[in-house]
PDB file of N, CA and C in Angstrom:
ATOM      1  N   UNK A   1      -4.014  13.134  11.292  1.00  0.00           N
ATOM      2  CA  UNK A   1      -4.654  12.606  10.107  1.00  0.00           C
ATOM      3  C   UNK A   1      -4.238  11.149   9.918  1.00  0.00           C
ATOM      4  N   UNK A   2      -5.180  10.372   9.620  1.00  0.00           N
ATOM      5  CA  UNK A   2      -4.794   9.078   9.489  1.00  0.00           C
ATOM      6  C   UNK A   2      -3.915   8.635   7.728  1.00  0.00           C
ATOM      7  N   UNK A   3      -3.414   7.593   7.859  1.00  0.00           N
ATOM      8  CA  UNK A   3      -2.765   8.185   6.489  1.00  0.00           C
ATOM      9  C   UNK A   3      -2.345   6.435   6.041  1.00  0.00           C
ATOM     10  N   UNK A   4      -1.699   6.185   4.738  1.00  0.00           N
ATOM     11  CA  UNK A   4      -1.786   4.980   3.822  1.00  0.00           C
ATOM     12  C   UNK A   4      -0.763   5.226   3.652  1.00  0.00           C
ATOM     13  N   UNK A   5       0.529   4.409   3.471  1.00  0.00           N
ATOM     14  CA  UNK A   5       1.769   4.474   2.950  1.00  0.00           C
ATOM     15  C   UNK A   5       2.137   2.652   2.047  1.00  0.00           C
ATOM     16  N   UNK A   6       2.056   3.061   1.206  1.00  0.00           N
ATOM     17  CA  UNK A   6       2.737   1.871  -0.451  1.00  0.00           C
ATOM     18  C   UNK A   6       3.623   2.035  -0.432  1.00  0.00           C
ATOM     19  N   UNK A   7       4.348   1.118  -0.634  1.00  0.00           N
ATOM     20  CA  UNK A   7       5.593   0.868  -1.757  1.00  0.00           C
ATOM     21  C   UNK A   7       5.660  -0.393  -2.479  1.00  0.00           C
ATOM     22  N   UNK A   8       5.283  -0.402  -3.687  1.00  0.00           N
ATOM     23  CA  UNK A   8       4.576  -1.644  -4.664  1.00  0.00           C
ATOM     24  C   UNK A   8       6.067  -1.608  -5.440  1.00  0.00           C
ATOM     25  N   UNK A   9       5.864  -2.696  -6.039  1.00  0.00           N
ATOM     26  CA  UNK A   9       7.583  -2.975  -6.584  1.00  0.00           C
ATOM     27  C   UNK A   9       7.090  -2.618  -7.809  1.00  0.00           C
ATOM     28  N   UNK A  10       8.230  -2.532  -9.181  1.00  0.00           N
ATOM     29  CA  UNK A  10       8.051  -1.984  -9.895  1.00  0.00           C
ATOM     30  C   UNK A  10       6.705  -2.071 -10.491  1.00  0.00           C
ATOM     31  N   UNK A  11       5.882  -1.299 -11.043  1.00  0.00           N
ATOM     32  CA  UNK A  11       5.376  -1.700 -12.276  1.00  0.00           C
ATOM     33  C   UNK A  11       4.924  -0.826 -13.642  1.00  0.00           C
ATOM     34  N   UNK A  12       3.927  -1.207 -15.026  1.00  0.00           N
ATOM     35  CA  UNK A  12       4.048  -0.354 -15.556  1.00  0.00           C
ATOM     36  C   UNK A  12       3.199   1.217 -15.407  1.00  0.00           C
ATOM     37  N   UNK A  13       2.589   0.739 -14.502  1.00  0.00           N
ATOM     38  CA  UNK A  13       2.016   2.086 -13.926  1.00  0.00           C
ATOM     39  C   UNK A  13       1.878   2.667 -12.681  1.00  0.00           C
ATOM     40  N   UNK A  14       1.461   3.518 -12.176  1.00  0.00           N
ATOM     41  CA  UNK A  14       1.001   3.876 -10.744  1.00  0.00           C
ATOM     42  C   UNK A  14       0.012   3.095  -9.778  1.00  0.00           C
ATOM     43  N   UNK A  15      -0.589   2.017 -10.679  1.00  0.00           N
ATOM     44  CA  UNK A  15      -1.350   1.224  -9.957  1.00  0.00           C
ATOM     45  C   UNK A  15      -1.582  -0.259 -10.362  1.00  0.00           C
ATOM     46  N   UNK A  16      -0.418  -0.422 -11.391  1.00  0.00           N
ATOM     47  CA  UNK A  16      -0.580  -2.268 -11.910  1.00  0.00           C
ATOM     48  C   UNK A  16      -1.671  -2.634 -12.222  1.00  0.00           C
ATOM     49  N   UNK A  17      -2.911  -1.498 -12.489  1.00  0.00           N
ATOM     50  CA  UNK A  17      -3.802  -2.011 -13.404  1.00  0.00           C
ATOM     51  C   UNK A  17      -4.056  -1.622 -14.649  1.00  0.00           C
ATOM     52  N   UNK A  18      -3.174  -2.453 -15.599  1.00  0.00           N
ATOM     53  CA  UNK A  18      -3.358  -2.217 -16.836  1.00  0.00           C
ATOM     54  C   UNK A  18      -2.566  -3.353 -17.679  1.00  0.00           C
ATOM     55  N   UNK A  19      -2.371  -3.586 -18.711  1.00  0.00           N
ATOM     56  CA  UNK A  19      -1.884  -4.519 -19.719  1.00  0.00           C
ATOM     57  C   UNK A  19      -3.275  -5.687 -19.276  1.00  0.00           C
ATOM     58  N   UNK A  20      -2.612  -7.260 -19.881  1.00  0.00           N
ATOM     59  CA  UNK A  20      -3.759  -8.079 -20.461  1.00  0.00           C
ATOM     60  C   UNK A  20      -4.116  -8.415 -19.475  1.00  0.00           C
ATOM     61  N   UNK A  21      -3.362  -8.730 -18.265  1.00  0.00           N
ATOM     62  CA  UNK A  21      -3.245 -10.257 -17.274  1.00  0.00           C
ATOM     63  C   UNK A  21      -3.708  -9.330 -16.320  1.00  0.00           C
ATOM     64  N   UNK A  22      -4.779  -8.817 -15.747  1.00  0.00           N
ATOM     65  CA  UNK A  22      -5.100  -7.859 -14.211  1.00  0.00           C
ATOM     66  C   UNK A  22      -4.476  -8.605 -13.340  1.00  0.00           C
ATOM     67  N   UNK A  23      -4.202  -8.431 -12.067  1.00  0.00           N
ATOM     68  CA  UNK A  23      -4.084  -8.917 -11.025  1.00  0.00           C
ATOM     69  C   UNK A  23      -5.749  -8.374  -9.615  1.00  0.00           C
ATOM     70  N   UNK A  24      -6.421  -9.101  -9.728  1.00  0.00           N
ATOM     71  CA  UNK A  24      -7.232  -8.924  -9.052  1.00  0.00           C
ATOM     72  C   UNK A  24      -7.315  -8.675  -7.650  1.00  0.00           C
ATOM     73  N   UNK A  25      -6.315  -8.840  -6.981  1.00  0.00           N
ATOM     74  CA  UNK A  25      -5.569  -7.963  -5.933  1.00  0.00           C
ATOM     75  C   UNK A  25      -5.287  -6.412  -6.226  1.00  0.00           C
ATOM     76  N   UNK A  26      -4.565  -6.259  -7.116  1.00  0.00           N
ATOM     77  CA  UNK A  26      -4.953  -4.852  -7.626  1.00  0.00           C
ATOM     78  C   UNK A  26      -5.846  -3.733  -7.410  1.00  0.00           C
ATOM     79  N   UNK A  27      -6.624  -4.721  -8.295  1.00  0.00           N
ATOM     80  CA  UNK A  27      -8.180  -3.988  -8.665  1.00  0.00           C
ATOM     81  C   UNK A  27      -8.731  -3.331  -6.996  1.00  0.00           C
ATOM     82  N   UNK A  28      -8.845  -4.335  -6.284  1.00  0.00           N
ATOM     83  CA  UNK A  28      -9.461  -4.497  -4.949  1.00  0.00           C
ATOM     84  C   UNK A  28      -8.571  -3.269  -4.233  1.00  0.00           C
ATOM     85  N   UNK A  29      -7.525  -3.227  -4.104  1.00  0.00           N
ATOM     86  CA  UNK A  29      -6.306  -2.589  -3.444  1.00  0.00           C
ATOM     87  C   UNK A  29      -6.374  -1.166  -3.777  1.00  0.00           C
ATOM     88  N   UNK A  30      -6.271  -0.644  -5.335  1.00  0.00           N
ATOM     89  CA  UNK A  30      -6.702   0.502  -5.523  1.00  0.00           C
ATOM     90  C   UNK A  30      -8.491   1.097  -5.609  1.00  0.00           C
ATOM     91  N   UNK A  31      -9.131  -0.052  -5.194  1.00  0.00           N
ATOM     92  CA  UNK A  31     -10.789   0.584  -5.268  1.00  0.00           C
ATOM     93  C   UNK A  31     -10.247   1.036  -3.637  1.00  0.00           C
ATOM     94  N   UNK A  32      -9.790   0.154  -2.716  1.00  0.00           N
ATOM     95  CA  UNK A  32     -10.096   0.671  -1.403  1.00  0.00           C
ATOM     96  C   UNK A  32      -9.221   2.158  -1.031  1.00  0.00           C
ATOM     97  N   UNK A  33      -8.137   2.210  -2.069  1.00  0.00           N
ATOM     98  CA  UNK A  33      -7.491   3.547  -1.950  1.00  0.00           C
ATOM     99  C   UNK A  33      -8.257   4.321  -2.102  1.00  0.00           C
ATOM    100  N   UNK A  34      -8.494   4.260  -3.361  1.00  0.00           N
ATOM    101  CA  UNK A  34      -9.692   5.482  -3.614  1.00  0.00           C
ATOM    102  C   UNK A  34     -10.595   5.452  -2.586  1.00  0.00           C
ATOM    103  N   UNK A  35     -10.890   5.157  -1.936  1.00  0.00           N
ATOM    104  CA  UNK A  35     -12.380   4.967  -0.937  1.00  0.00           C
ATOM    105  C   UNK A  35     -11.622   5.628  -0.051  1.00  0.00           C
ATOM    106  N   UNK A  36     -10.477   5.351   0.464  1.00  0.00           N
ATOM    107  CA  UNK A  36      -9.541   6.230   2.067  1.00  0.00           C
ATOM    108  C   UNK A  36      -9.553   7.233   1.550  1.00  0.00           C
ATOM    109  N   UNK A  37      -8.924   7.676   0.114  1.00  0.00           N
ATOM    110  CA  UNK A  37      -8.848   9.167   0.001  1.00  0.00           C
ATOM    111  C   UNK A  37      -9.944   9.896  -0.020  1.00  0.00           C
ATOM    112  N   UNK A  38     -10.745   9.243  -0.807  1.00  0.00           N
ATOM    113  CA  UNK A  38     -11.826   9.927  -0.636  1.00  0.00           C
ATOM    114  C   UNK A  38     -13.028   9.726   0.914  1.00  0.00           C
ATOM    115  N   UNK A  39     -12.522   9.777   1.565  1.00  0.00           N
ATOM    116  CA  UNK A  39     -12.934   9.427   3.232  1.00  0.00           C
ATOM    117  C   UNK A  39     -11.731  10.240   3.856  1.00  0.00           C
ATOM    118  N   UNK A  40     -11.105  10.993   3.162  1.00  0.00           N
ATOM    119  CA  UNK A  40     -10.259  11.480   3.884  1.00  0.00           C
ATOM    120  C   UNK A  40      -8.564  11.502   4.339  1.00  0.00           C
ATOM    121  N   UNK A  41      -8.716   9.694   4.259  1.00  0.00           N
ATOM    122  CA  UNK A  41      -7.333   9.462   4.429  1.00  0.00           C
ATOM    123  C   UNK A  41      -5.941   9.597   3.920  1.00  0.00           C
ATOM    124  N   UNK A  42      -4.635   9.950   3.978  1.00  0.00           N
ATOM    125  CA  UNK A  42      -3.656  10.497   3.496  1.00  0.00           C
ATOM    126  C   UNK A  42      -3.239   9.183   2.739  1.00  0.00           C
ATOM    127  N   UNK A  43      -3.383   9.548   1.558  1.00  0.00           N
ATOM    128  CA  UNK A  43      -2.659   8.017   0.716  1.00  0.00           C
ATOM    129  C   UNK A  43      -1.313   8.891  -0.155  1.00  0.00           C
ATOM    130  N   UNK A  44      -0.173   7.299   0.206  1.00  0.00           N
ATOM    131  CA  UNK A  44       0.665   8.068  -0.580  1.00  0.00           C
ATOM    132  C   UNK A  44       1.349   6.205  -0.777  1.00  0.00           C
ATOM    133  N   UNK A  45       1.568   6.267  -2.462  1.00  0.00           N
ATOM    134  CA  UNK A  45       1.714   5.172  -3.124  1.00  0.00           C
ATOM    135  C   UNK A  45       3.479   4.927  -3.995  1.00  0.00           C
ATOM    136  N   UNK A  46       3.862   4.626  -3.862  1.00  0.00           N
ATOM    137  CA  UNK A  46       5.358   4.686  -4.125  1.00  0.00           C
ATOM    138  C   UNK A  46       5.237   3.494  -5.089  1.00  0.00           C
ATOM    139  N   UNK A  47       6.098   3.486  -6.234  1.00  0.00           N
ATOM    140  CA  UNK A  47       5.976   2.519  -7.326  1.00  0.00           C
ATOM    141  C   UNK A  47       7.508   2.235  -7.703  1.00  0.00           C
ATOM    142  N   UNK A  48       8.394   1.572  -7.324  1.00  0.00           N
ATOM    143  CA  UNK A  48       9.749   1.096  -7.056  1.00  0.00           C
ATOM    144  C   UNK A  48      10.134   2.031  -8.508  1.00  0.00           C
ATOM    145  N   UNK A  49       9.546   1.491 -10.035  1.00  0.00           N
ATOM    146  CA  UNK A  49      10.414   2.020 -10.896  1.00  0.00           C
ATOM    147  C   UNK A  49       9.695   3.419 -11.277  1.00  0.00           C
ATOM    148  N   UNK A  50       8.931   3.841 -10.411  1.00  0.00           N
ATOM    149  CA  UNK A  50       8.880   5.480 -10.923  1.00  0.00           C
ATOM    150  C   UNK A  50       9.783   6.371  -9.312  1.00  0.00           C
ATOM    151  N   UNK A  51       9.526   5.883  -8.285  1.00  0.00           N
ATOM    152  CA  UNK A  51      10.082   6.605  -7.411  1.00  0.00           C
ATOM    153  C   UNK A  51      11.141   5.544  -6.489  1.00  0.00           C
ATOM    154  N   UNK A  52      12.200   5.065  -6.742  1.00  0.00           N
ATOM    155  CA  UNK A  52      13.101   4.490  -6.389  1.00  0.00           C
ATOM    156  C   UNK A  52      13.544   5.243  -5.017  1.00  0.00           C
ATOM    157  N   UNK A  53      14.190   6.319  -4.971  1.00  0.00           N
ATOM    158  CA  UNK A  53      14.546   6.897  -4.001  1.00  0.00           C
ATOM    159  C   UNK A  53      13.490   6.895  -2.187  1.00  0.00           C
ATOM    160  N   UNK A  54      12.106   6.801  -3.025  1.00  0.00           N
ATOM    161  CA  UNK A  54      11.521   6.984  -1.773  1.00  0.00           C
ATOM    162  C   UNK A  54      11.625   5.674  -0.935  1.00  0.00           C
ATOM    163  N   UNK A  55      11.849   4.424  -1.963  1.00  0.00           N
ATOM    164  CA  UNK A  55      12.317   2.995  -0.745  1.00  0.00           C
ATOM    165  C   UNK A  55      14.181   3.098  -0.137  1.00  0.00           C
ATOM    166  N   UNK A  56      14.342   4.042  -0.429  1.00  0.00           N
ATOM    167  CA  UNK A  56      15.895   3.987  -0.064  1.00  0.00           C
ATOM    168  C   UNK A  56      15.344   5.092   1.852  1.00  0.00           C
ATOM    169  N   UNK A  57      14.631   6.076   1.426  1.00  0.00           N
ATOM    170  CA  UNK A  57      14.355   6.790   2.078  1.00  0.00           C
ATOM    171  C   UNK A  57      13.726   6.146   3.400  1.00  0.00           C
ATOM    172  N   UNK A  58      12.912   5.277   3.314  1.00  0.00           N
ATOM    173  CA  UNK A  58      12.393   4.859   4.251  1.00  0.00           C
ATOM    174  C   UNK A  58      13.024   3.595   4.624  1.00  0.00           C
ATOM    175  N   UNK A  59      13.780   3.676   5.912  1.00  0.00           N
ATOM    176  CA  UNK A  59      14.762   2.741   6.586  1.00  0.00           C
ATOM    177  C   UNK A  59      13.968   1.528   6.628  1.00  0.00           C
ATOM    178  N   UNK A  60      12.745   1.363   7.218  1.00  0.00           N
ATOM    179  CA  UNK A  60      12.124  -0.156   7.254  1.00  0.00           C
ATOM    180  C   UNK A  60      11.888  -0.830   5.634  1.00  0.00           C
ATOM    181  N   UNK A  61      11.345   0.016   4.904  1.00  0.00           N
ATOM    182  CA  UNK A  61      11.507  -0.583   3.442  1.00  0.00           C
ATOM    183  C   UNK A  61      13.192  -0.882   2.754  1.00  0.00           C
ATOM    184  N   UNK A  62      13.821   0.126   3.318  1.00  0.00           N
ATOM    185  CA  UNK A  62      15.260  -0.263   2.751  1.00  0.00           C
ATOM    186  C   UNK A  62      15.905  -1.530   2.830  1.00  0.00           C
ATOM    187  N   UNK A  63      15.745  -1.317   4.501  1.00  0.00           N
ATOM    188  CA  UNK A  63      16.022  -2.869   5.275  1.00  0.00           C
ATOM    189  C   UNK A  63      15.596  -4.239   4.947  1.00  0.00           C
ATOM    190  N   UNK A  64      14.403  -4.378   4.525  1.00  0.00           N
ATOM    191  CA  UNK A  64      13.482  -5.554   4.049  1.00  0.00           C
ATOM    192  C   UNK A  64      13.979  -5.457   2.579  1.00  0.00           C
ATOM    193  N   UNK A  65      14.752  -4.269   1.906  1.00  0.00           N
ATOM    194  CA  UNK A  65      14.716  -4.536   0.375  1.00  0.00           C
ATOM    195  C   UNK A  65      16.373  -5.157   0.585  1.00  0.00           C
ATOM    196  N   UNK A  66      16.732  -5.105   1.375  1.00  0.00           N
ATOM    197  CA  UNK A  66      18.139  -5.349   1.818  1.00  0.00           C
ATOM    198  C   UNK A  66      18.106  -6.851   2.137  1.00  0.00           C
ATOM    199  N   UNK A  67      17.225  -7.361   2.988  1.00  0.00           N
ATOM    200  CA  UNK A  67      16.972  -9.085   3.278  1.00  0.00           C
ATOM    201  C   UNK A  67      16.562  -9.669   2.410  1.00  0.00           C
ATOM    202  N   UNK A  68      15.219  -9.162   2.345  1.00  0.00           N
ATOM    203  CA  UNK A  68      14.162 -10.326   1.253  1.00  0.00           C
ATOM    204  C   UNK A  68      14.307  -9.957  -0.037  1.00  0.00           C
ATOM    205  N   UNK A  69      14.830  -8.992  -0.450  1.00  0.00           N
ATOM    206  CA  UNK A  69      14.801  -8.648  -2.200  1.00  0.00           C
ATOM    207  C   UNK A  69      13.280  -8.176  -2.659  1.00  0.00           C
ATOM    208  N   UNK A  70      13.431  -7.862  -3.790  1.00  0.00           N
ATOM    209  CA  UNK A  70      12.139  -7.441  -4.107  1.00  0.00           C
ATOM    210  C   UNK A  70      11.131  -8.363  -3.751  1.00  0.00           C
ATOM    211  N   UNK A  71      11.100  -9.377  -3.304  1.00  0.00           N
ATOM    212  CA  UNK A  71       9.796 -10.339  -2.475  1.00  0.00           C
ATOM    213  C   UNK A  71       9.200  -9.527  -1.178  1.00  0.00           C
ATOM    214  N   UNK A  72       9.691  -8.529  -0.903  1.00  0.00           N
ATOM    215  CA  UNK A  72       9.072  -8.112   0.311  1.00  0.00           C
ATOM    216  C   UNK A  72       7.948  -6.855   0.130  1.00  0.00           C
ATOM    217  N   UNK A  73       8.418  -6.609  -0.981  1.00  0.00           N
ATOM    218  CA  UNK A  73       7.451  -5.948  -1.602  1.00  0.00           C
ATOM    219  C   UNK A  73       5.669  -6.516  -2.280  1.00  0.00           C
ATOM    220  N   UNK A  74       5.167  -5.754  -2.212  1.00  0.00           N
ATOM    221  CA  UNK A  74       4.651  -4.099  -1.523  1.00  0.00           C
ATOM    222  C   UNK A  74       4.965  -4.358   0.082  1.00  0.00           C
ATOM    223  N   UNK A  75       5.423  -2.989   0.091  1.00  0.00           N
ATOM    224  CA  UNK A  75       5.220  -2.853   1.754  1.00  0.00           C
ATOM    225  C   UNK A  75       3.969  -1.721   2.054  1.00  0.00           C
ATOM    226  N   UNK A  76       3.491  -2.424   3.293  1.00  0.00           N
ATOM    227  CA  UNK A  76       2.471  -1.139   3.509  1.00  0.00           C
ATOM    228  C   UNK A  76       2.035  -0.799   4.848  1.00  0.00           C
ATOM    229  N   UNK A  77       2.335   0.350   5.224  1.00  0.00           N
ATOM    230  CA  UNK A  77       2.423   1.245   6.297  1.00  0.00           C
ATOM    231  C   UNK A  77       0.682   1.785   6.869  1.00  0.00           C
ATOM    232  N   UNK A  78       0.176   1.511   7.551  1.00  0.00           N
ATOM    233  CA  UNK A  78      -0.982   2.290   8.090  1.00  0.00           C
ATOM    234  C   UNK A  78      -0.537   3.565   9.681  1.00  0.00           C
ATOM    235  N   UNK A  79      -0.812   4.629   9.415  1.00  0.00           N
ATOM    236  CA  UNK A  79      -0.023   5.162   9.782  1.00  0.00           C
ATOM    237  C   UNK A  79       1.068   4.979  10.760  1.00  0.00           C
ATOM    238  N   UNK A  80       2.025   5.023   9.869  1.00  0.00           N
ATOM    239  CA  UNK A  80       3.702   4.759  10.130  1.00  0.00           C
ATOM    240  C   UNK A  80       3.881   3.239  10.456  1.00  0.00           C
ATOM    241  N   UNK A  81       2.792   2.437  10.426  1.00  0.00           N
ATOM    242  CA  UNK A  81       3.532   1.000  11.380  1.00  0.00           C
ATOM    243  C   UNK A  81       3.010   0.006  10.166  1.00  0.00           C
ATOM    244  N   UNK A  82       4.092  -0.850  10.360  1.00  0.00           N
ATOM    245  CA  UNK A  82       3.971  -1.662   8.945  1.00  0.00           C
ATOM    246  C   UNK A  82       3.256  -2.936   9.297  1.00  0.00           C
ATOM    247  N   UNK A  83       1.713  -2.850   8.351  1.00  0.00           N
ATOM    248  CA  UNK A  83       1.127  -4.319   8.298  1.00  0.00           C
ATOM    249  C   UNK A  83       1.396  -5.326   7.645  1.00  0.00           C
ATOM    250  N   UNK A  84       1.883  -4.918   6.604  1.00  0.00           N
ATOM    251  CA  UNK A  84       1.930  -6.749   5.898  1.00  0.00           C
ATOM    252  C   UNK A  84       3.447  -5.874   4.777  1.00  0.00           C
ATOM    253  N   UNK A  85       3.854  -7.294   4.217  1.00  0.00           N
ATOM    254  CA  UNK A  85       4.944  -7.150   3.387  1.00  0.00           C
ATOM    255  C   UNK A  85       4.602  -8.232   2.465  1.00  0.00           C
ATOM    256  N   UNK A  86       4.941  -8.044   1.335  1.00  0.00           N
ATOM    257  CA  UNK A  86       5.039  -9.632   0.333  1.00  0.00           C
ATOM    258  C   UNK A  86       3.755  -9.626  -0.530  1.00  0.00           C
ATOM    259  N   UNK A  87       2.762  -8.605  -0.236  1.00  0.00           N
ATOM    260  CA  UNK A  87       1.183  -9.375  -0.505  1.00  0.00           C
ATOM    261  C   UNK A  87       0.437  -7.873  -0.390  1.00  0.00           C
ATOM    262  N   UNK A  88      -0.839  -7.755  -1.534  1.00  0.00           N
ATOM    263  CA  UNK A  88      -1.441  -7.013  -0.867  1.00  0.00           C
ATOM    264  C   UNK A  88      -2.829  -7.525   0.037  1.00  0.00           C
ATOM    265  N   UNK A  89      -3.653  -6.711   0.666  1.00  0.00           N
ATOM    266  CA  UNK A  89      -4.497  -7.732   1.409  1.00  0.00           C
ATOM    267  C   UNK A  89      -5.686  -7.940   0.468  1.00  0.00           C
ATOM    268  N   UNK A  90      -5.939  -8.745   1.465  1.00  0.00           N
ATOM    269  CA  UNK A  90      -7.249  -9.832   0.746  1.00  0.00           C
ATOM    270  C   UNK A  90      -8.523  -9.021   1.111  1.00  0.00           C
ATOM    271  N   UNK A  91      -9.598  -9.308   0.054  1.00  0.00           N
ATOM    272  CA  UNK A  91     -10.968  -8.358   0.941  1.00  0.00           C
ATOM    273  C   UNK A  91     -11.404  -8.898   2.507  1.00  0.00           C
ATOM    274  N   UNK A  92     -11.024  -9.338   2.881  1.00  0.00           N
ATOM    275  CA  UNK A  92     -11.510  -9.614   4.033  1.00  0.00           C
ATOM    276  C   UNK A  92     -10.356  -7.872   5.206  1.00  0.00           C
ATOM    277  N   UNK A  93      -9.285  -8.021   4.687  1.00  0.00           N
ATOM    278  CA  UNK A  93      -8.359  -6.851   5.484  1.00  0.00           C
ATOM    279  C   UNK A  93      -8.867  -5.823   4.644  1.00  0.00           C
ATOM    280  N   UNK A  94      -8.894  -5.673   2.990  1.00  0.00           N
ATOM    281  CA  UNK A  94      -9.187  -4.327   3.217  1.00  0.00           C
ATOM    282  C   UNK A  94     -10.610  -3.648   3.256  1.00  0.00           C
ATOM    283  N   UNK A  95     -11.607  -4.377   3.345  1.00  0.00           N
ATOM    284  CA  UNK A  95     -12.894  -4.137   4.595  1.00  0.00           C
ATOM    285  C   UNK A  95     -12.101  -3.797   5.781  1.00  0.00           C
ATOM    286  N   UNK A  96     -11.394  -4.722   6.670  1.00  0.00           N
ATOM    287  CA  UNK A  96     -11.281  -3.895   8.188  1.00  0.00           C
ATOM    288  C   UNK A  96     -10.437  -2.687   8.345  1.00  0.00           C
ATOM    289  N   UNK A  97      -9.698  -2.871   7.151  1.00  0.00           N
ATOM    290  CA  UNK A  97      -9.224  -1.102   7.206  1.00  0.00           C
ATOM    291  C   UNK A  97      -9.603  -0.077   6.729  1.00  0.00           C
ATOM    292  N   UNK A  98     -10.846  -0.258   5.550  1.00  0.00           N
ATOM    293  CA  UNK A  98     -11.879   0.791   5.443  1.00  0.00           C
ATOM    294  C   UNK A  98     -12.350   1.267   6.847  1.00  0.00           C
ATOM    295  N   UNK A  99     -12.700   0.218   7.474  1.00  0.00           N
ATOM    296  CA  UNK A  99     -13.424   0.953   8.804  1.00  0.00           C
ATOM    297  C   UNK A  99     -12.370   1.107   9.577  1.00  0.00           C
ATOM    298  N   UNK A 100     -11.608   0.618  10.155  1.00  0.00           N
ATOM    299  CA  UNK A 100     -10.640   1.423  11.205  1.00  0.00           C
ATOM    300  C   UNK A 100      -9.823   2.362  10.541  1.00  0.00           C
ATOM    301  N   UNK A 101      -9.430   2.850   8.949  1.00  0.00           N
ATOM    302  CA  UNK A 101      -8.884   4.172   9.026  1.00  0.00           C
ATOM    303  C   UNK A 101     -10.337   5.180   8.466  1.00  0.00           C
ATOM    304  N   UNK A 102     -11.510   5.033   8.457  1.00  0.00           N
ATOM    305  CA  UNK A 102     -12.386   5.918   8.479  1.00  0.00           C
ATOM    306  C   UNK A 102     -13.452   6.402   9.322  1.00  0.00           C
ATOM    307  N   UNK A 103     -13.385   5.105  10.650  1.00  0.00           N
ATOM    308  CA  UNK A 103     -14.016   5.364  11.647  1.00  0.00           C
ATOM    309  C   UNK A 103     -13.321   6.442  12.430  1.00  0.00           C
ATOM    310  N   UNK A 104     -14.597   6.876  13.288  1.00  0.00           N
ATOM    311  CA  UNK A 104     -14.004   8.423  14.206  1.00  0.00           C
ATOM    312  C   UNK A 104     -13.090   8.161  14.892  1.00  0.00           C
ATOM    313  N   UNK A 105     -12.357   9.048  15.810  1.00  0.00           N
ATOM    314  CA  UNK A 105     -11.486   8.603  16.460  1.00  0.00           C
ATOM    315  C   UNK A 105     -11.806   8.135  17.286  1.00  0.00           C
ATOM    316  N   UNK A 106     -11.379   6.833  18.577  1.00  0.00           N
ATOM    317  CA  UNK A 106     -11.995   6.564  19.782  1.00  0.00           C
ATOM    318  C   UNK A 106     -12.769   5.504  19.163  1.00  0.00           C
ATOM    319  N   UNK A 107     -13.672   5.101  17.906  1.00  0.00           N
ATOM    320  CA  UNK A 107     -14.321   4.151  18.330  1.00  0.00           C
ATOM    321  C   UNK A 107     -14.396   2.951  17.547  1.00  0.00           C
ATOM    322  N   UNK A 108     -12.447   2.303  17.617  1.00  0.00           N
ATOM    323  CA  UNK A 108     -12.598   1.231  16.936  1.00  0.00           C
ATOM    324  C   UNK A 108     -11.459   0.574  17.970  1.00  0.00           C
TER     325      UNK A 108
END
């Protein structure tokens, strides 16, 4: 199964969209979640101040929370291998990962 792995640094919710100031990265970031899950893909979203333990848990997030400090955050994993740190992506990446984690297997 193809699968989504977050770890967004703290915020006040499960998806940093809410209070006055959006972050329009956000917005974009959780529409394309919803679109993997619902396509199938295994999303699993870690939010520093609701699940702390799970960045301790995962040695490559530990490590980077260990160098860069919370700047390295979000980290994000497409299955198991880490694409970007610091940032979430821009629509231009998360278009190409709509299609390469929902295309069939073999043809991307």
């Amino acid at each position: 199964m193809k699968a989504i792995q977050v770890y967004d640094p703290a915020m006040c919710c499960s998806t940093g969209i809410c209070g006055t100031e959006i972050d329009p990265a956000l917005v974009r970031f959780a529409a394309l979640l919803k679109k993997l899950s619902a396509a199938g893909v295994q999303v699993q979203r870690h939010n520093l101040g609701q699940r702390p333990l799970e960045f301790v848990l995962n040695r490559t997030v530990k490590a980077l929370l260990e160098t860069d400090g919370k700047e390295a955050l979000p980290v994000i994993f497409l299955d198991g291998v880490m694409q970007m740190k610091g940032r979430y992506p821009t629509e231009a990446e998360c278009a190409e990962w709509l299609l390469r984690l929902t295309a069939p297997e073999g043809s991307v």
